[in-house]
C-alpha atoms as a PDB file:
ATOM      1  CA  UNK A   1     176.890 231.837  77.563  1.00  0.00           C
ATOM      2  CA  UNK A   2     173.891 232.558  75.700  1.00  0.00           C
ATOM      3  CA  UNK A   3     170.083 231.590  75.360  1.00  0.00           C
ATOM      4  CA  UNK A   4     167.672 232.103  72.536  1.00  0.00           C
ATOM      5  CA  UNK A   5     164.185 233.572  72.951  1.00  0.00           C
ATOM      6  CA  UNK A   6     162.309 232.989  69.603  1.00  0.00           C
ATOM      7  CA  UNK A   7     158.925 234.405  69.605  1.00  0.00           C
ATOM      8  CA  UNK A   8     156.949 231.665  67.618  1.00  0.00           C
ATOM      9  CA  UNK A   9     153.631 233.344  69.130  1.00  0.00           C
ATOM     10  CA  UNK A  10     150.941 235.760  67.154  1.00  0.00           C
ATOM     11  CA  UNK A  11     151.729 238.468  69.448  1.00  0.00           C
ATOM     12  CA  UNK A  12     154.591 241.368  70.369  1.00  0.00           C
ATOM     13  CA  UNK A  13     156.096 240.537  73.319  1.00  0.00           C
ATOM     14  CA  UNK A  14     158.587 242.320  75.161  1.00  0.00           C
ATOM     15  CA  UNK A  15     161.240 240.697  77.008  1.00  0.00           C
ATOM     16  CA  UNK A  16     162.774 241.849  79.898  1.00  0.00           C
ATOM     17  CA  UNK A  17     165.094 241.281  82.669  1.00  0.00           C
ATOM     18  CA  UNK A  18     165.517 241.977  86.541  1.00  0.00           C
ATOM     19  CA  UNK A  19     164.995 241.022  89.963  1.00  0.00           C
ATOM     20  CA  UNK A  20     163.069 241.883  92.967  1.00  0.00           C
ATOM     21  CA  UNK A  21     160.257 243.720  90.601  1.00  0.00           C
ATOM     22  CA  UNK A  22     162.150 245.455  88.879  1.00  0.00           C
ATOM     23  CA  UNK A  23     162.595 244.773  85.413  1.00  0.00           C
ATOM     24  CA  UNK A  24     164.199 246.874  82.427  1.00  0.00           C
ATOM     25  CA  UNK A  25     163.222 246.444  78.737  1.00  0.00           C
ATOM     26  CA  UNK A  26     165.956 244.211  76.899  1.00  0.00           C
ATOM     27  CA  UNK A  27     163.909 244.034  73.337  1.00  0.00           C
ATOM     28  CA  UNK A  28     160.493 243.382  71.554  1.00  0.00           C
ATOM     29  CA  UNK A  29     159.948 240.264  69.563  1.00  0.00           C
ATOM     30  CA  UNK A  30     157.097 240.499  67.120  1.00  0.00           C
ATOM     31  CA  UNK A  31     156.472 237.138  65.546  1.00  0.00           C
ATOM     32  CA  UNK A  32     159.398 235.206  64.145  1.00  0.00           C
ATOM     33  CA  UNK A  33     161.664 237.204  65.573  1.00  0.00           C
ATOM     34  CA  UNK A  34     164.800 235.957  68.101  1.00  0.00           C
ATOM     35  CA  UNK A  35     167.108 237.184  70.542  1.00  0.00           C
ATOM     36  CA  UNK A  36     170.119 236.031  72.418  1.00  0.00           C
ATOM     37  CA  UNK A  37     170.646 237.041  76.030  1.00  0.00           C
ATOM     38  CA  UNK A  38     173.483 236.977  77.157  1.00  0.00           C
ATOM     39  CA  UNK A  39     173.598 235.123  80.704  1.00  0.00           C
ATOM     40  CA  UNK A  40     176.291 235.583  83.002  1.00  0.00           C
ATOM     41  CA  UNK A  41     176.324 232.974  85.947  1.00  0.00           C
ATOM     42  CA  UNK A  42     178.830 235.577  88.104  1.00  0.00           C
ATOM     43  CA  UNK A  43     175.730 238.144  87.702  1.00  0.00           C
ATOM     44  CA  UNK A  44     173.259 238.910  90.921  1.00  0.00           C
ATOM     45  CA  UNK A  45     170.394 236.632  90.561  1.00  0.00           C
ATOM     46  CA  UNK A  46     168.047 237.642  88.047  1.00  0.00           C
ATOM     47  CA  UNK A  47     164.584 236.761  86.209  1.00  0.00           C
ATOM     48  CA  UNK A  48     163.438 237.382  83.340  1.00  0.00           C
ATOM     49  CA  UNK A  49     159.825 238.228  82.061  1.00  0.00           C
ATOM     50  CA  UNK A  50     157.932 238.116  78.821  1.00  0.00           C
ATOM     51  CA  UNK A  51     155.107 240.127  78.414  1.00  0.00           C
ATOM     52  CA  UNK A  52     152.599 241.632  76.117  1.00  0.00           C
ATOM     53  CA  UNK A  53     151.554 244.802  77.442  1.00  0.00           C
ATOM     54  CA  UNK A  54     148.026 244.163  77.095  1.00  0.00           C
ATOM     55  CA  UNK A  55     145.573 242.630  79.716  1.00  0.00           C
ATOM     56  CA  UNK A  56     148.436 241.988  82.271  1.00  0.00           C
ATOM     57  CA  UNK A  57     149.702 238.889  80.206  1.00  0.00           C
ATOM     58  CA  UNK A  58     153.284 238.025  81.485  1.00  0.00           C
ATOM     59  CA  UNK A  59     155.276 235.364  82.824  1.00  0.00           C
ATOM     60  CA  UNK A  60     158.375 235.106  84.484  1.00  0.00           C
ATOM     61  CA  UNK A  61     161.185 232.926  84.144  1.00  0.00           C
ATOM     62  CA  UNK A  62     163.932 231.974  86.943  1.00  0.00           C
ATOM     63  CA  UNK A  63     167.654 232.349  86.213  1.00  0.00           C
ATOM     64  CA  UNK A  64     167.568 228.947  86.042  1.00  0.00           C
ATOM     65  CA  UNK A  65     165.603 228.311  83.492  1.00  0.00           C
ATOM     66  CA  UNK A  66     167.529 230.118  81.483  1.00  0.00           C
ATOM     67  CA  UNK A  67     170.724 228.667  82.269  1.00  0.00           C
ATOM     68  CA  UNK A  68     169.226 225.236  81.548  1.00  0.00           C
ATOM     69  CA  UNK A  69     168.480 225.725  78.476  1.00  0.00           C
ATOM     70  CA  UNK A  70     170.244 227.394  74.890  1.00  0.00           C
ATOM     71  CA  UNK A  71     166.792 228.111  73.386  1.00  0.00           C
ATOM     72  CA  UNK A  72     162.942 229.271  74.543  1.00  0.00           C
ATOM     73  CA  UNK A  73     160.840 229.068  72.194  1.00  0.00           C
ATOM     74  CA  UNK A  74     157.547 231.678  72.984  1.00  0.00           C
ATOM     75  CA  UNK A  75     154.552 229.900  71.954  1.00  0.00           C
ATOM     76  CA  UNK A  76     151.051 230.377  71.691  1.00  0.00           C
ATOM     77  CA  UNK A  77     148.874 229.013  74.573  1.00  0.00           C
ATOM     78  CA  UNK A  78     145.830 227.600  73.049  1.00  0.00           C
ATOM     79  CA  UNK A  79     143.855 226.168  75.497  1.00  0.00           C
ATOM     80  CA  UNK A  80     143.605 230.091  76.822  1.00  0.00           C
ATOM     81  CA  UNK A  81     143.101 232.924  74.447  1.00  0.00           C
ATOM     82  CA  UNK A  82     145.172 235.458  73.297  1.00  0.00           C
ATOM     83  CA  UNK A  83     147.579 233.739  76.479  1.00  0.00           C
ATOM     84  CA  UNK A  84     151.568 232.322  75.642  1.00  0.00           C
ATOM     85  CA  UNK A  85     153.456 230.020  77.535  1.00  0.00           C
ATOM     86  CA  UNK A  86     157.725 228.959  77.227  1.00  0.00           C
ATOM     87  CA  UNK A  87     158.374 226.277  75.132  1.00  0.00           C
ATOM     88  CA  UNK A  88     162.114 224.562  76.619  1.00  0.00           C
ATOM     89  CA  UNK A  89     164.304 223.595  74.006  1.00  0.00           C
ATOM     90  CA  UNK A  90     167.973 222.009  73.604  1.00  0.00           C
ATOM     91  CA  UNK A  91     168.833 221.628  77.303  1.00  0.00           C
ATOM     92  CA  UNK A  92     172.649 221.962  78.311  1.00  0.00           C
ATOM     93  CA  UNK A  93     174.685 219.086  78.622  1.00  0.00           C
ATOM     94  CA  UNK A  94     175.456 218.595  82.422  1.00  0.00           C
ATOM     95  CA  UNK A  95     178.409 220.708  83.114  1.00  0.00           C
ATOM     96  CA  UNK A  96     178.138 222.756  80.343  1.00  0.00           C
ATOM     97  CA  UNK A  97     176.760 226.070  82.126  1.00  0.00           C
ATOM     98  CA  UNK A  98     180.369 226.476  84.102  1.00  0.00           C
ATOM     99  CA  UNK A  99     177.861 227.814  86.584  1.00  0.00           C
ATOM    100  CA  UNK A 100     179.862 228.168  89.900  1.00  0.00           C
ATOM    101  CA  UNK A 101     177.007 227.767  92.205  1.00  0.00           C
ATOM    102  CA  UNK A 102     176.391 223.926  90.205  1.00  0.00           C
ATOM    103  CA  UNK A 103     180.104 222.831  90.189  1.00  0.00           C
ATOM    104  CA  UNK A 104     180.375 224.136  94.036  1.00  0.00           C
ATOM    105  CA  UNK A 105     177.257 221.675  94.834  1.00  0.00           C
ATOM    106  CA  UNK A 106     178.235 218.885  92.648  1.00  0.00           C
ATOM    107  CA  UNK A 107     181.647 218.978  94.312  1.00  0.00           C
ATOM    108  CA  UNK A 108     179.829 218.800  97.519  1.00  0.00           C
ATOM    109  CA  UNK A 109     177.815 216.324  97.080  1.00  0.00           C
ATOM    110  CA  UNK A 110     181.244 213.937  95.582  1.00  0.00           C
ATOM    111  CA  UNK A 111     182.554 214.616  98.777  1.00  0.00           C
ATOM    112  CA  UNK A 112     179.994 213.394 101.187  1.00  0.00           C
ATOM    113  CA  UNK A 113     179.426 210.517  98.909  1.00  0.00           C
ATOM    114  CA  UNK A 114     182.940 209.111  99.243  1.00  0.00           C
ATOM    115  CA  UNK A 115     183.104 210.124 103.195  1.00  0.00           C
ATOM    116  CA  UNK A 116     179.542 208.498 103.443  1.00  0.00           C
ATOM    117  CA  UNK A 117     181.353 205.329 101.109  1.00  0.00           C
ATOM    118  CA  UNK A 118     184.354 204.832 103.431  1.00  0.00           C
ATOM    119  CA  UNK A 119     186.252 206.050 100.465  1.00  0.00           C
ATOM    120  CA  UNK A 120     187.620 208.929 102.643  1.00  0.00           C
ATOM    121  CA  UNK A 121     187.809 208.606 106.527  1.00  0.00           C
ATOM    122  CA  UNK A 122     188.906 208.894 109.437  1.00  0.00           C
ATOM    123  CA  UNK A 123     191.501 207.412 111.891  1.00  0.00           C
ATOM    124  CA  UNK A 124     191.498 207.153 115.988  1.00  0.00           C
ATOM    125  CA  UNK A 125     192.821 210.554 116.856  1.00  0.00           C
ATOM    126  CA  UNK A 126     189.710 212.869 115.820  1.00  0.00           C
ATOM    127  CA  UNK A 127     191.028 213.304 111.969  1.00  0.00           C
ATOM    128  CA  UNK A 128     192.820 212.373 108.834  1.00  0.00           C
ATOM    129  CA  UNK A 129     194.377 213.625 106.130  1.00  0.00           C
ATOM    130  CA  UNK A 130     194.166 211.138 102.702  1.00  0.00           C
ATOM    131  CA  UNK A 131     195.810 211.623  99.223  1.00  0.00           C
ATOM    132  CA  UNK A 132     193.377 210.163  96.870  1.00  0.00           C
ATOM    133  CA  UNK A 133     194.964 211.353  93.323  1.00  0.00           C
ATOM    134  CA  UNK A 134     197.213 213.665  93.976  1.00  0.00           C
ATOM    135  CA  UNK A 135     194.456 215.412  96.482  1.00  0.00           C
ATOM    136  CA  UNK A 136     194.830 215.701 100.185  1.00  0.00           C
ATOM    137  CA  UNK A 137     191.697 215.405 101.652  1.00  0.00           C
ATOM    138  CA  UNK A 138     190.834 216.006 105.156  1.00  0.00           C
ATOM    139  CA  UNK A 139     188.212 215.353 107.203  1.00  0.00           C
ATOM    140  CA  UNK A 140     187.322 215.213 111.073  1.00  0.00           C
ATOM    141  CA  UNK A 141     186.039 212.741 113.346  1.00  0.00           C
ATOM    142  CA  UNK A 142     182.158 212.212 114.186  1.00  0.00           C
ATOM    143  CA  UNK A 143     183.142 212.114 117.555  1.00  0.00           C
ATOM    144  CA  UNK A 144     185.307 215.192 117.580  1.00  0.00           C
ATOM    145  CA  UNK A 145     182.835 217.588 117.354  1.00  0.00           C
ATOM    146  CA  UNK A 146     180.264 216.151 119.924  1.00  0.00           C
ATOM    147  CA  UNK A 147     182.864 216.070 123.149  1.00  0.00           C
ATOM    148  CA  UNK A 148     183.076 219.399 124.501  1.00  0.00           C
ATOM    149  CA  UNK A 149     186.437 220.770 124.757  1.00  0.00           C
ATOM    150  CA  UNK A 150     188.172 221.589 128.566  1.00  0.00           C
ATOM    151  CA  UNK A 151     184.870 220.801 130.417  1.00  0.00           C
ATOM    152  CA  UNK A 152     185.385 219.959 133.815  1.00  0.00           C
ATOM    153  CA  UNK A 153     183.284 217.485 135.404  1.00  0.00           C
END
């Protein structure tokens, strides 16, 4: 998967990539120029900055940003001088990013909605196991996991 930088700004900026503070140089943009990063959701977590070398101007993007969206546009700010700010542009359908970390949570949160709905449930003896479409699904009982286990009284 890829994203676009496009530097629509009046200055050079540099973009870069890292985490944790550390960042290494992935290209300079001078103005009207574009690259395409190449994103890999499998990758450590990384961020990726945009700066200009001059007064301290830079600003950091999260992984996610980046993921979100195909194309970031690198505008002038002009309510602060000689300042630039991301412009976010042509966001990903939903499920397009075949990020694992999004299907994993969007699988989650299917599943507690149908246990939450009744959809999937449970019977008297502490658990179940359902075929809904060719899926077993199993799932325990409240109760199961609240009564301690060979207690004596």
């Amino acid at each position: 998967m890829k994203t676009k930088f496009i530097n629509d700004s009046s200055l050079t900026i540099k973009l870069m990539e890292g985490n944790a503070g550390a960042f290494r140089g992935i290209c300079e943009l001078s103005k009207t120029d574009s690259y395409k990063v190449e994103v890999n959701p499998n990758a450590t977590y990384r961020e990726y900055m945009a700066a200009t070398g001059s007064k301290g101007e830079r600003l950091i993007l999260s992984e996610e940003e980046v993921y979100k969206h195909s194309t970031i546009r690198i505008v002038d700010d002009y309510s602060k001088p000689e300042k630039f700010r991301f412009q976010f542009e042509n966001p990903r359908v939903e499920g397009e990013t075949h990020a694992p970390r999004q299907l994993l949570f969007k699988w989650w949160d299917k599943l507690i909605s149908r246990i939450r709905s009744g959809e999937v449930g449970s019977d008297e003896d502490g658990g179940s196991a359902k075929s809904r479409g060719g899926q077993n699904v199993v799932t325990s009982h409240p109760d199961a996991e609240s009564s301690p286990k060979g207690s004596g009284g």
